[in-house]
PDB file of N, CA and C in Angstrom:
ATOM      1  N   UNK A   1       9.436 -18.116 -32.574  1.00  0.00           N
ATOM      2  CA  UNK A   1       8.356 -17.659 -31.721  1.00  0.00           C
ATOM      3  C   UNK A   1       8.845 -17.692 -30.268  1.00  0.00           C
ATOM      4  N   UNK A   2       8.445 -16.666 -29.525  1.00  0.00           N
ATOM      5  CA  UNK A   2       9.031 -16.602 -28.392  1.00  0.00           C
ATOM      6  C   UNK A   2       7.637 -16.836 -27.018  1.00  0.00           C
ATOM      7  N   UNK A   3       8.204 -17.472 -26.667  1.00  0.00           N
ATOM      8  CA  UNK A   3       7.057 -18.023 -25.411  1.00  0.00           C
ATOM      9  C   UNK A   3       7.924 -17.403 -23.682  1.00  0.00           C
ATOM     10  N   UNK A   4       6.477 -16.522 -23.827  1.00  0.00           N
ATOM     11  CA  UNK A   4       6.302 -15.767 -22.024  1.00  0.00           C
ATOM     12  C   UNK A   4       5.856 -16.536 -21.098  1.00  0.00           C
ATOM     13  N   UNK A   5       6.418 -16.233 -19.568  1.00  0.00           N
ATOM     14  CA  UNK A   5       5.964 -16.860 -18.501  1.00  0.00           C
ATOM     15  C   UNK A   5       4.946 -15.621 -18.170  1.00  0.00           C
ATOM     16  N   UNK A   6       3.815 -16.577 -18.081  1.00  0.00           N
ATOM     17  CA  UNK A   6       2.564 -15.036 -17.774  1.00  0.00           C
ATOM     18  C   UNK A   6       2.454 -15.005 -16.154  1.00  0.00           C
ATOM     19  N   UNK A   7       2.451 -13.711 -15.587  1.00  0.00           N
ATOM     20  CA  UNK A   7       2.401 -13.543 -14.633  1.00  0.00           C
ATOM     21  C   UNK A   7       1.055 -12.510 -14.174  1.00  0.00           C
ATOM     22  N   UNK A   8       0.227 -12.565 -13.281  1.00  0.00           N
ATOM     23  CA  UNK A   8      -0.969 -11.810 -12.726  1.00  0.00           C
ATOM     24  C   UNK A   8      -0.762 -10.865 -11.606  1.00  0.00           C
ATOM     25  N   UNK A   9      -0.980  -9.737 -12.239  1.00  0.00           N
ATOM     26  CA  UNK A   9      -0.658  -8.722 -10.723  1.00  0.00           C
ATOM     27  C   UNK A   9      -1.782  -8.852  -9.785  1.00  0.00           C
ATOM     28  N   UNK A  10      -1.438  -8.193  -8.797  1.00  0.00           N
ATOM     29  CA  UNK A  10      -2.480  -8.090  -7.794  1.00  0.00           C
ATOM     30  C   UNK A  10      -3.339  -7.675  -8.099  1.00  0.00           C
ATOM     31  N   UNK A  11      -3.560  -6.682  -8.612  1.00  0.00           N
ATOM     32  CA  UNK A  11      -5.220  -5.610  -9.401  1.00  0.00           C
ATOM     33  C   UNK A  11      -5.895  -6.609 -10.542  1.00  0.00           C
ATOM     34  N   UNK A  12      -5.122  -7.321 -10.774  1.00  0.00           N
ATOM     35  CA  UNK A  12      -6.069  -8.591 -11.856  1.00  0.00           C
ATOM     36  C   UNK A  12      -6.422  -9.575 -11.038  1.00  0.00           C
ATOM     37  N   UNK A  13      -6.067  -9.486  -9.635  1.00  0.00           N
ATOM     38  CA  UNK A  13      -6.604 -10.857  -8.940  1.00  0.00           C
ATOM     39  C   UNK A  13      -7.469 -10.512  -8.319  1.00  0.00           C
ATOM     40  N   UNK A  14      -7.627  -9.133  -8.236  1.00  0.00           N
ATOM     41  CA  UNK A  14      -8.658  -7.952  -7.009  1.00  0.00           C
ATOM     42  C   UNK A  14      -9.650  -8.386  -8.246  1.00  0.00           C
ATOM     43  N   UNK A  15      -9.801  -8.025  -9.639  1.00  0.00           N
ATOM     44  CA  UNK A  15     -10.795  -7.807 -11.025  1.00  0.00           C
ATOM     45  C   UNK A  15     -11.514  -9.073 -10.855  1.00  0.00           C
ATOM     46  N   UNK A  16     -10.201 -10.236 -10.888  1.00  0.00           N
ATOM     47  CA  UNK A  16     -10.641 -11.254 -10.631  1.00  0.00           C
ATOM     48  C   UNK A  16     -11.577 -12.332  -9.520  1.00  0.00           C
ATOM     49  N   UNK A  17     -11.553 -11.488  -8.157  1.00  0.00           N
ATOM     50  CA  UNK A  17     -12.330 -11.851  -7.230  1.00  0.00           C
ATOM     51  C   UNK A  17     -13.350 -11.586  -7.475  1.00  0.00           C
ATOM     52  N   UNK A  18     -13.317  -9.697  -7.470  1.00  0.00           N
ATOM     53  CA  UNK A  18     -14.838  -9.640  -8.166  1.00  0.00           C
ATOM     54  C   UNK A  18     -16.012  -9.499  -8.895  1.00  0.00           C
ATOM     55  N   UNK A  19     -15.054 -10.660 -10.022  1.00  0.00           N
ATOM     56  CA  UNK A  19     -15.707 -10.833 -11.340  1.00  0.00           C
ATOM     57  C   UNK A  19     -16.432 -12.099 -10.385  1.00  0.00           C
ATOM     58  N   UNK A  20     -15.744 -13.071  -9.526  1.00  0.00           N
ATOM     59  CA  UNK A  20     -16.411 -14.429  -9.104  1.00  0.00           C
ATOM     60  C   UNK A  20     -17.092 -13.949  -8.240  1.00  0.00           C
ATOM     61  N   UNK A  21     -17.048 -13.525  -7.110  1.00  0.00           N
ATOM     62  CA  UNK A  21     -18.839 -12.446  -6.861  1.00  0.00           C
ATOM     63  C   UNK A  21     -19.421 -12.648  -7.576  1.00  0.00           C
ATOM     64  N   UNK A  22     -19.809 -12.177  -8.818  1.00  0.00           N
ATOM     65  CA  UNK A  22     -20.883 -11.733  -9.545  1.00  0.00           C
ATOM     66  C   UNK A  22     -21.115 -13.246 -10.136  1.00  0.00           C
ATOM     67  N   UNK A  23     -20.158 -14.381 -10.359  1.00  0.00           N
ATOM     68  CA  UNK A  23     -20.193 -15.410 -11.561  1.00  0.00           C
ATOM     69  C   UNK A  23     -21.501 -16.224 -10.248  1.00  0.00           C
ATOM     70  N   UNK A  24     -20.831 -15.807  -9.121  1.00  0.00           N
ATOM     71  CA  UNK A  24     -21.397 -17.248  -7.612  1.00  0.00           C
ATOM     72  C   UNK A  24     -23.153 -16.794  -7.322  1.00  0.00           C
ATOM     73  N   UNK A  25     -23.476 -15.513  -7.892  1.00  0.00           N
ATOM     74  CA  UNK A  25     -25.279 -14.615  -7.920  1.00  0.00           C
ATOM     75  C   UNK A  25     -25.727 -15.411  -9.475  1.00  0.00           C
ATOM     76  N   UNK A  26     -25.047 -15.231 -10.263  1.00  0.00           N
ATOM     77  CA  UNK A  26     -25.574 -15.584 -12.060  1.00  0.00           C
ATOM     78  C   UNK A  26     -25.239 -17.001 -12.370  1.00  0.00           C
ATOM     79  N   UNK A  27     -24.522 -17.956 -11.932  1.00  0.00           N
ATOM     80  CA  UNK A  27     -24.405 -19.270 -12.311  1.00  0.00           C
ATOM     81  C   UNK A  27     -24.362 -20.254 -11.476  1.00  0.00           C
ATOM     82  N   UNK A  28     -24.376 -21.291 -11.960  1.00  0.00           N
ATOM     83  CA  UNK A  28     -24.263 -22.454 -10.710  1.00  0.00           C
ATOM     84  C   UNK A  28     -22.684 -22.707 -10.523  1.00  0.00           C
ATOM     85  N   UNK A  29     -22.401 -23.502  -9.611  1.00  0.00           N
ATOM     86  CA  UNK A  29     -21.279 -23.616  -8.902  1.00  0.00           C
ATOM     87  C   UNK A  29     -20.419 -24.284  -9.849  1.00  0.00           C
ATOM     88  N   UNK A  30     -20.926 -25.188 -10.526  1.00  0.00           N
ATOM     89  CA  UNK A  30     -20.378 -25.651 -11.763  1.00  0.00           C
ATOM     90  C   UNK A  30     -19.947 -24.556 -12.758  1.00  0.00           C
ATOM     91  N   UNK A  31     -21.173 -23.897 -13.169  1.00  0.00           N
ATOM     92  CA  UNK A  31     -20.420 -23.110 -14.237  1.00  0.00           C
ATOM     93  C   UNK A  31     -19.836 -21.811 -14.338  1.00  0.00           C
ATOM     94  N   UNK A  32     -19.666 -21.216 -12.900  1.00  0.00           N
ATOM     95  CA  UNK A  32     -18.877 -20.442 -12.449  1.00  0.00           C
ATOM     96  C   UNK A  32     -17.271 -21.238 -12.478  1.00  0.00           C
ATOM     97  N   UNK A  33     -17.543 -22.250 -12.220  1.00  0.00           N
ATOM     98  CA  UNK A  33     -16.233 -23.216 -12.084  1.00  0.00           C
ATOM     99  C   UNK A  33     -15.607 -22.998 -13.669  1.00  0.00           C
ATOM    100  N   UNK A  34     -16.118 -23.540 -14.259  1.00  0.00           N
ATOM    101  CA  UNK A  34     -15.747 -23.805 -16.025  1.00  0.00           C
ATOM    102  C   UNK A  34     -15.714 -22.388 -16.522  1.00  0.00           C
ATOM    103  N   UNK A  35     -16.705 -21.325 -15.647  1.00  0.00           N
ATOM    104  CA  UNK A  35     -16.090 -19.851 -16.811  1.00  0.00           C
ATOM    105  C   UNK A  35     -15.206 -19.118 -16.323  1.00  0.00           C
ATOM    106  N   UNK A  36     -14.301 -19.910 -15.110  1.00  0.00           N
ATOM    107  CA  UNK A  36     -13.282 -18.820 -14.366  1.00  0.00           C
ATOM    108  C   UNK A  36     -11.984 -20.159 -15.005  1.00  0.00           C
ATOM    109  N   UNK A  37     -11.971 -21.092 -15.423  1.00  0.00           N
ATOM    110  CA  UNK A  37     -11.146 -21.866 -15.828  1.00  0.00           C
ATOM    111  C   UNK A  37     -10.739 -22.061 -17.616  1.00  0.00           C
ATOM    112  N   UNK A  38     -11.858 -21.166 -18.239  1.00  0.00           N
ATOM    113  CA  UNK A  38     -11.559 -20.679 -19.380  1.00  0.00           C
ATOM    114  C   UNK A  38     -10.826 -19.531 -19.486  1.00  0.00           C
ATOM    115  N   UNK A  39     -11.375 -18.230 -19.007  1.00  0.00           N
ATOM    116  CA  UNK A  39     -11.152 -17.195 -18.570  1.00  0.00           C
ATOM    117  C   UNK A  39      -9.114 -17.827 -18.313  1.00  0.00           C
ATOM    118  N   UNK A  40      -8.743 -18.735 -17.157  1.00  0.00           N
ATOM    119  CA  UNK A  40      -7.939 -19.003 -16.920  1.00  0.00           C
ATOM    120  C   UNK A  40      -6.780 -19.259 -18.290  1.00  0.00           C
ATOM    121  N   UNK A  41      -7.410 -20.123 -18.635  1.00  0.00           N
ATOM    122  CA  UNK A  41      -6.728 -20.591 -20.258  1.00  0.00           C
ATOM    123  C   UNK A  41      -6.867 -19.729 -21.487  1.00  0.00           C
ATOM    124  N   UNK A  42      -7.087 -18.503 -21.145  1.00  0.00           N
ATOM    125  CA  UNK A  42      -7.852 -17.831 -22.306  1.00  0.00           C
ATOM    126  C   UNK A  42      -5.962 -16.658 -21.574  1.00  0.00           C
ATOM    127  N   UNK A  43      -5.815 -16.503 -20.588  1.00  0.00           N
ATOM    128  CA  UNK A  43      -5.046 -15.754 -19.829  1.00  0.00           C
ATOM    129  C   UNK A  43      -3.691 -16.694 -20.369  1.00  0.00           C
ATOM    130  N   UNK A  44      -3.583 -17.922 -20.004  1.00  0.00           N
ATOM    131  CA  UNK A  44      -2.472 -18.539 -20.325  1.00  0.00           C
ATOM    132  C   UNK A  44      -1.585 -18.326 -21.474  1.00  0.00           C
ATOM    133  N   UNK A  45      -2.766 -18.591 -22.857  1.00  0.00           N
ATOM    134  CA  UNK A  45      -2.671 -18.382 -23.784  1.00  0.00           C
ATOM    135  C   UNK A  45      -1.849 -17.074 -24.358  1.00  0.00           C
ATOM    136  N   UNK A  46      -1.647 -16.149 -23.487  1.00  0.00           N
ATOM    137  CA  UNK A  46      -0.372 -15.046 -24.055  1.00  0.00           C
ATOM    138  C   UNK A  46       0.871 -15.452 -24.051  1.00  0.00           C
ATOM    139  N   UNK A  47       1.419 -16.601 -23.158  1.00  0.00           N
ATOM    140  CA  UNK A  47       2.504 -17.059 -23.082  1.00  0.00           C
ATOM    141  C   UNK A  47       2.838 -17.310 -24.897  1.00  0.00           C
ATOM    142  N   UNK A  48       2.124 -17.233 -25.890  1.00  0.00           N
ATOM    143  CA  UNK A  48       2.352 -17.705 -26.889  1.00  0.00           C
ATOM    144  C   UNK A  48       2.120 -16.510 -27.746  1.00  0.00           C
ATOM    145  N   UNK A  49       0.641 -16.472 -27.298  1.00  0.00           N
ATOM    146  CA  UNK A  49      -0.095 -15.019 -28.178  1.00  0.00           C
ATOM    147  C   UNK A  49       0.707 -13.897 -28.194  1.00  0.00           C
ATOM    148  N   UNK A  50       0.813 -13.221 -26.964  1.00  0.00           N
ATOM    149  CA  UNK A  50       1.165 -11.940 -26.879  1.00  0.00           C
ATOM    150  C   UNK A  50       1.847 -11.083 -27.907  1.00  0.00           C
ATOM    151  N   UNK A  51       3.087 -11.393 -28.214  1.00  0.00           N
ATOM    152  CA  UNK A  51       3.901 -10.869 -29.602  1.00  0.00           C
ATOM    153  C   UNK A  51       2.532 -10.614 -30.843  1.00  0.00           C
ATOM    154  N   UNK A  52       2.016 -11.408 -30.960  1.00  0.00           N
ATOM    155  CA  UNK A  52       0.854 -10.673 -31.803  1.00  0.00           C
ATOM    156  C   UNK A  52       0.192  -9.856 -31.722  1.00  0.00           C
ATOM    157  N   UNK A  53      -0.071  -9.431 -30.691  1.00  0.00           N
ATOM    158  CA  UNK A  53      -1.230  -8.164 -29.851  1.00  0.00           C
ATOM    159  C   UNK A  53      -0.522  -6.981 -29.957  1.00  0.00           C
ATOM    160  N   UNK A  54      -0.276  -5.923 -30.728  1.00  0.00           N
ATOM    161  CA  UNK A  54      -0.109  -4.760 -30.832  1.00  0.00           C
ATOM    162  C   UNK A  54      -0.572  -4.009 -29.258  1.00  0.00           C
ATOM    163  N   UNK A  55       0.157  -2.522 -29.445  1.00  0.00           N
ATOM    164  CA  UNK A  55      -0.166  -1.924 -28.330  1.00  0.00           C
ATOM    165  C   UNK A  55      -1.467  -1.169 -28.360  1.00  0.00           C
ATOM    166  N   UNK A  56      -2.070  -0.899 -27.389  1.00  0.00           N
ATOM    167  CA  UNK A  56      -3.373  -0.712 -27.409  1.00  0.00           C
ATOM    168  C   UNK A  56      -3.270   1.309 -27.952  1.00  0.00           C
ATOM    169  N   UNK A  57      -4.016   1.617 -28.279  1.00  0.00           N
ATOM    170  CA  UNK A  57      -4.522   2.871 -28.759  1.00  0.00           C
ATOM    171  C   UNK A  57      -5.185   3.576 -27.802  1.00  0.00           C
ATOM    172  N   UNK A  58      -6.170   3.053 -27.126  1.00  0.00           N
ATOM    173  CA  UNK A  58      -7.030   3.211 -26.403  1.00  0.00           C
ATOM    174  C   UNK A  58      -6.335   4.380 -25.496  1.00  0.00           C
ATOM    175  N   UNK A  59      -7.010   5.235 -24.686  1.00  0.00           N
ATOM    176  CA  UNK A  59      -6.513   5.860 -23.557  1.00  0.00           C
ATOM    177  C   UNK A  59      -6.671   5.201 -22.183  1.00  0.00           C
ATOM    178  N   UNK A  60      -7.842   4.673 -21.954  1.00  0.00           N
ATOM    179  CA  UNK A  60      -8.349   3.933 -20.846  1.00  0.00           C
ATOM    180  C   UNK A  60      -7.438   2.303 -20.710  1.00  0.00           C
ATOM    181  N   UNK A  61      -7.163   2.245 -21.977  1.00  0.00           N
ATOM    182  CA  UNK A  61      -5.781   0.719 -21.457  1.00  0.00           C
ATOM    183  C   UNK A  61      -4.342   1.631 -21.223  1.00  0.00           C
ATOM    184  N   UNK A  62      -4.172   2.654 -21.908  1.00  0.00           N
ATOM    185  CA  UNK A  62      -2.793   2.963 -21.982  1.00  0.00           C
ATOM    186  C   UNK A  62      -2.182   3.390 -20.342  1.00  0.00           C
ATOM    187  N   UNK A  63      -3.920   4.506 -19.395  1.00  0.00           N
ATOM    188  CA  UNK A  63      -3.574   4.760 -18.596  1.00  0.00           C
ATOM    189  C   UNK A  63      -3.014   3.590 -17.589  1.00  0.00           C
ATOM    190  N   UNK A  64      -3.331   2.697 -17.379  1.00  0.00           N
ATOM    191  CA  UNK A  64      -2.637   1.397 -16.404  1.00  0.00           C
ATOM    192  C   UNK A  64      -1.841   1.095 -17.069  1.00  0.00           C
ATOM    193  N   UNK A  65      -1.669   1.305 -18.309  1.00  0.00           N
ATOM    194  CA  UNK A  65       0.326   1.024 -18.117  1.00  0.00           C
ATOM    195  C   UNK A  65       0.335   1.873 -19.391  1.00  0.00           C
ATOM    196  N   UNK A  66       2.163   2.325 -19.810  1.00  0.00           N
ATOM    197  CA  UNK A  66       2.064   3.295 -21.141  1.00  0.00           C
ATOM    198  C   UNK A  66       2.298   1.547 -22.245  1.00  0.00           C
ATOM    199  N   UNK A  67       3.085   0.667 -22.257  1.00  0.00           N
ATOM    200  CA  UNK A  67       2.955  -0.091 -23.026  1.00  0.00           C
ATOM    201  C   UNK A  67       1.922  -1.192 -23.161  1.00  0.00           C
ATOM    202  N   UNK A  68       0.779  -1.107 -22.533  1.00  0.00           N
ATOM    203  CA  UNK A  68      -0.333  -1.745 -22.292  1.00  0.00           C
ATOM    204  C   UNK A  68      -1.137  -2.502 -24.233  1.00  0.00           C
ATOM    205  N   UNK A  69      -1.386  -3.655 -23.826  1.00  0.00           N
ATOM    206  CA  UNK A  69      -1.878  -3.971 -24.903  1.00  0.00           C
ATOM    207  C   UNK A  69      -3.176  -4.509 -24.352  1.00  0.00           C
ATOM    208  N   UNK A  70      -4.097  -5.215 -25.194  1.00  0.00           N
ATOM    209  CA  UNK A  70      -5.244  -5.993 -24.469  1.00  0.00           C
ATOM    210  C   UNK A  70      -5.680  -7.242 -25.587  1.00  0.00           C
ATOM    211  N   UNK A  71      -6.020  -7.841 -25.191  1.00  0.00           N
ATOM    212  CA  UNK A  71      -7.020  -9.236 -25.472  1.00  0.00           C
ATOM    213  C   UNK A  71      -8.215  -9.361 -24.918  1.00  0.00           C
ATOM    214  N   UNK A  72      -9.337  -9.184 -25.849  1.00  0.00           N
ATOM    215  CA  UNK A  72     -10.839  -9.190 -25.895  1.00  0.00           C
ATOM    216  C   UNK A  72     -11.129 -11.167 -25.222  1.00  0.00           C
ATOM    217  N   UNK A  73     -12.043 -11.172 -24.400  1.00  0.00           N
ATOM    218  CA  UNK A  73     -12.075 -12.817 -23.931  1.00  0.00           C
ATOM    219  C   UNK A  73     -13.069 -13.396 -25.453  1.00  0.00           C
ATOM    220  N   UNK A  74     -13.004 -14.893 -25.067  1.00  0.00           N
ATOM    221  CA  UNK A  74     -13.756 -15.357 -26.263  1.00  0.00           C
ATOM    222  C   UNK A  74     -15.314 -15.179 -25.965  1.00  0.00           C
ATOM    223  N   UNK A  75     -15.919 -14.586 -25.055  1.00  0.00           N
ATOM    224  CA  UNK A  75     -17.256 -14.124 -25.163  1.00  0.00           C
ATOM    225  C   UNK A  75     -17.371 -12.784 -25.384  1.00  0.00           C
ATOM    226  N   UNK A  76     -16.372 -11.856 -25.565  1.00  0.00           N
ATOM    227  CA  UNK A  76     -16.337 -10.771 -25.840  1.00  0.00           C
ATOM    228  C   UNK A  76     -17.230  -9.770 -24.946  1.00  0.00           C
ATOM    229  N   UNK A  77     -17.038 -10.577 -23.432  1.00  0.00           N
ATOM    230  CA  UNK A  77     -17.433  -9.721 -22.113  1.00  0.00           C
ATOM    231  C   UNK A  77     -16.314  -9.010 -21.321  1.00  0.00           C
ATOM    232  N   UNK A  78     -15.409  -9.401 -21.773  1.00  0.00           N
ATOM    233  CA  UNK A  78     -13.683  -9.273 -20.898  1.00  0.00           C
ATOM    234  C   UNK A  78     -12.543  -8.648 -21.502  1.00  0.00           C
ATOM    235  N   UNK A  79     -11.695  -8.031 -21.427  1.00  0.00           N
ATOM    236  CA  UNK A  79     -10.641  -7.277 -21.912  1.00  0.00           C
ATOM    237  C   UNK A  79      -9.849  -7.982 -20.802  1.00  0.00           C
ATOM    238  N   UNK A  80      -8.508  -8.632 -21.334  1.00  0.00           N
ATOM    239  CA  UNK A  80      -6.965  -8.255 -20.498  1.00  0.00           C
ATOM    240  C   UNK A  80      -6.001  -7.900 -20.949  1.00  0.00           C
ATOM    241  N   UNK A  81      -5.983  -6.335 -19.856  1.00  0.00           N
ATOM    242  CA  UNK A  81      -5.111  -5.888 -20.189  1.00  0.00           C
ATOM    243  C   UNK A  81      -3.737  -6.002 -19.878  1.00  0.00           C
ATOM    244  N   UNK A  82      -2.476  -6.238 -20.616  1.00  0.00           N
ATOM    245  CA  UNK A  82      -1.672  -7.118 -20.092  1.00  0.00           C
ATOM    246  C   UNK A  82      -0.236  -6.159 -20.804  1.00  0.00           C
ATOM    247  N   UNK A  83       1.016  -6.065 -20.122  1.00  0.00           N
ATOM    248  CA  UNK A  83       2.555  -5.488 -21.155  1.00  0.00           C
ATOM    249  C   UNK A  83       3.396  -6.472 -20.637  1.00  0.00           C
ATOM    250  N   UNK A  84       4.186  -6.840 -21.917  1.00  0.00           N
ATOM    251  CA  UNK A  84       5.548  -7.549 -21.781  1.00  0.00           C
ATOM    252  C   UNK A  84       6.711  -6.499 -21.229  1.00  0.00           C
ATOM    253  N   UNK A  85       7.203  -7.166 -20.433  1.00  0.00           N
ATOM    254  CA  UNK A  85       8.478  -7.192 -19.605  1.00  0.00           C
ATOM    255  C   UNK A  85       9.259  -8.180 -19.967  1.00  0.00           C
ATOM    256  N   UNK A  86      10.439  -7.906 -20.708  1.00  0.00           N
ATOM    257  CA  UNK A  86      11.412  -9.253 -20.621  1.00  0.00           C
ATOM    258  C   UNK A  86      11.425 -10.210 -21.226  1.00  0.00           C
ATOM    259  N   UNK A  87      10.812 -11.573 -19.879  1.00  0.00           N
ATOM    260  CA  UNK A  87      10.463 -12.656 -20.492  1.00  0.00           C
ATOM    261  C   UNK A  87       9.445 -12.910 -19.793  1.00  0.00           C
ATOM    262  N   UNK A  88       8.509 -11.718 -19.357  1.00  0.00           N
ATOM    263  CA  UNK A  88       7.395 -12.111 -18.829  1.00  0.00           C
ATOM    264  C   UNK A  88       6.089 -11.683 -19.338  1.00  0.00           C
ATOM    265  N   UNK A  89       4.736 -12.022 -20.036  1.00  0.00           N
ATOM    266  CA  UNK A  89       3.604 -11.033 -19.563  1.00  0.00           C
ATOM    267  C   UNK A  89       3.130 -11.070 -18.303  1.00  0.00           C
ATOM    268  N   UNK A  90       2.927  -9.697 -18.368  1.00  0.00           N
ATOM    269  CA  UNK A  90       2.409  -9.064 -17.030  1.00  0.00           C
ATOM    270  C   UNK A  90       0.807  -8.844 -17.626  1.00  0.00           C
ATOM    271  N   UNK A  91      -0.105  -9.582 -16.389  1.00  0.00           N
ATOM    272  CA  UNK A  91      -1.527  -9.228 -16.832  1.00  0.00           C
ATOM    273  C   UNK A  91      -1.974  -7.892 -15.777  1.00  0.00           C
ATOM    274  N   UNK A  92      -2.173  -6.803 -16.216  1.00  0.00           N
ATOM    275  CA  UNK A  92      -2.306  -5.581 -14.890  1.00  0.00           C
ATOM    276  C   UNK A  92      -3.698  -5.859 -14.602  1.00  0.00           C
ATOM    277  N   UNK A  93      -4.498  -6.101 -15.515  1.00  0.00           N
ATOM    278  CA  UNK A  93      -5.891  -5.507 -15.302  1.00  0.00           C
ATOM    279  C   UNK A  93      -7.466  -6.687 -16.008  1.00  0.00           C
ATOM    280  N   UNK A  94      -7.977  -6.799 -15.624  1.00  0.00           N
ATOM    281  CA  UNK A  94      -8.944  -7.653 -16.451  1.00  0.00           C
ATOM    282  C   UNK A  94     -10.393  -6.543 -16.044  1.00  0.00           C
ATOM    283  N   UNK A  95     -10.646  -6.081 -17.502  1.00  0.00           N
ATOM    284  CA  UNK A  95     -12.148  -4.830 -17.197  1.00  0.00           C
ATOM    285  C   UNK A  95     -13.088  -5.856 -17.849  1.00  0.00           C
ATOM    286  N   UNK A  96     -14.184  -5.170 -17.430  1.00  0.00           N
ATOM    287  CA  UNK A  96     -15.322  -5.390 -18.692  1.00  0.00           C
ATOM    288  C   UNK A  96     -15.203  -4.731 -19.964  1.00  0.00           C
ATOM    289  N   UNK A  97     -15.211  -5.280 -21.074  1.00  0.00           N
ATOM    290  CA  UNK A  97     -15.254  -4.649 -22.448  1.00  0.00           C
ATOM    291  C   UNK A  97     -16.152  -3.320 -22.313  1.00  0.00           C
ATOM    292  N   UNK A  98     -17.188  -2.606 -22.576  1.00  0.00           N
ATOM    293  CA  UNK A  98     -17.444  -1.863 -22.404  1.00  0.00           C
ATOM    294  C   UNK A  98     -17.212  -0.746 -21.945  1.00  0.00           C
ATOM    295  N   UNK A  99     -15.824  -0.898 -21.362  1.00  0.00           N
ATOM    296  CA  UNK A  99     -14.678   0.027 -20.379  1.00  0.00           C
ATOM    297  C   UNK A  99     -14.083   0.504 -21.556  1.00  0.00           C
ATOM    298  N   UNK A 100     -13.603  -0.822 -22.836  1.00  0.00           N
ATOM    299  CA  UNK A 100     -12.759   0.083 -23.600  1.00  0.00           C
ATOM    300  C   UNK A 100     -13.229   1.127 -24.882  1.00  0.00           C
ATOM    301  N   UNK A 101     -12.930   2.462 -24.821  1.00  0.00           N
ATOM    302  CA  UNK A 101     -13.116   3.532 -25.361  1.00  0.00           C
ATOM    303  C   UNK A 101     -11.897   3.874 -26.328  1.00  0.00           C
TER     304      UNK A 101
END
């Protein structure tokens, strides 16, 4: 089994700001805290996962990258979309599920 150093582009940290906008209007400070630190570990977790995740089909993941794959979050509100390089995943993009078509 081969283990990736996961890495976050800039456009997943842009997704990521303002997904926490929206978490700091809908939750308390606490649990904005705990669902951006799952979210976090849920991201980590390709360092291991990834090789399992086939490439995505989709058109709307493929366009941000051609080898683009994705991982649904465990509330099944979140898609990341993420391609191996090397010895790295690269996370490009984090959408809302409902994005993917």
């Amino acid at each position: 089994m081969r283990i990736y150093e996961v890495r976050i582009r800039h456009s997943a940290l842009a997704d990521m700001d303002n997904l926490r906008l929206f978490l700091d209007k809908m939750l308390s400070e606490e649990g904005a805290v705990r669902y951006a630190k799952n979210m976090k570990s849920e991201i980590e977790s390709l360092s291991v996962f990834a090789d399992c995740i086939g490439r995505s089909s989709s058109e709307t993941i493929r366009s941000i990258h051609p080898n683009a794959r994705r991982m649904i979050s465990h509330n099944r509100k979140w898609i990341y979309v993420f391609h191996i390089e090397g010895d790295y995943v690269l996370v490009d993009r984090i959408l809302p599920s409902k994005m993917n078509k």
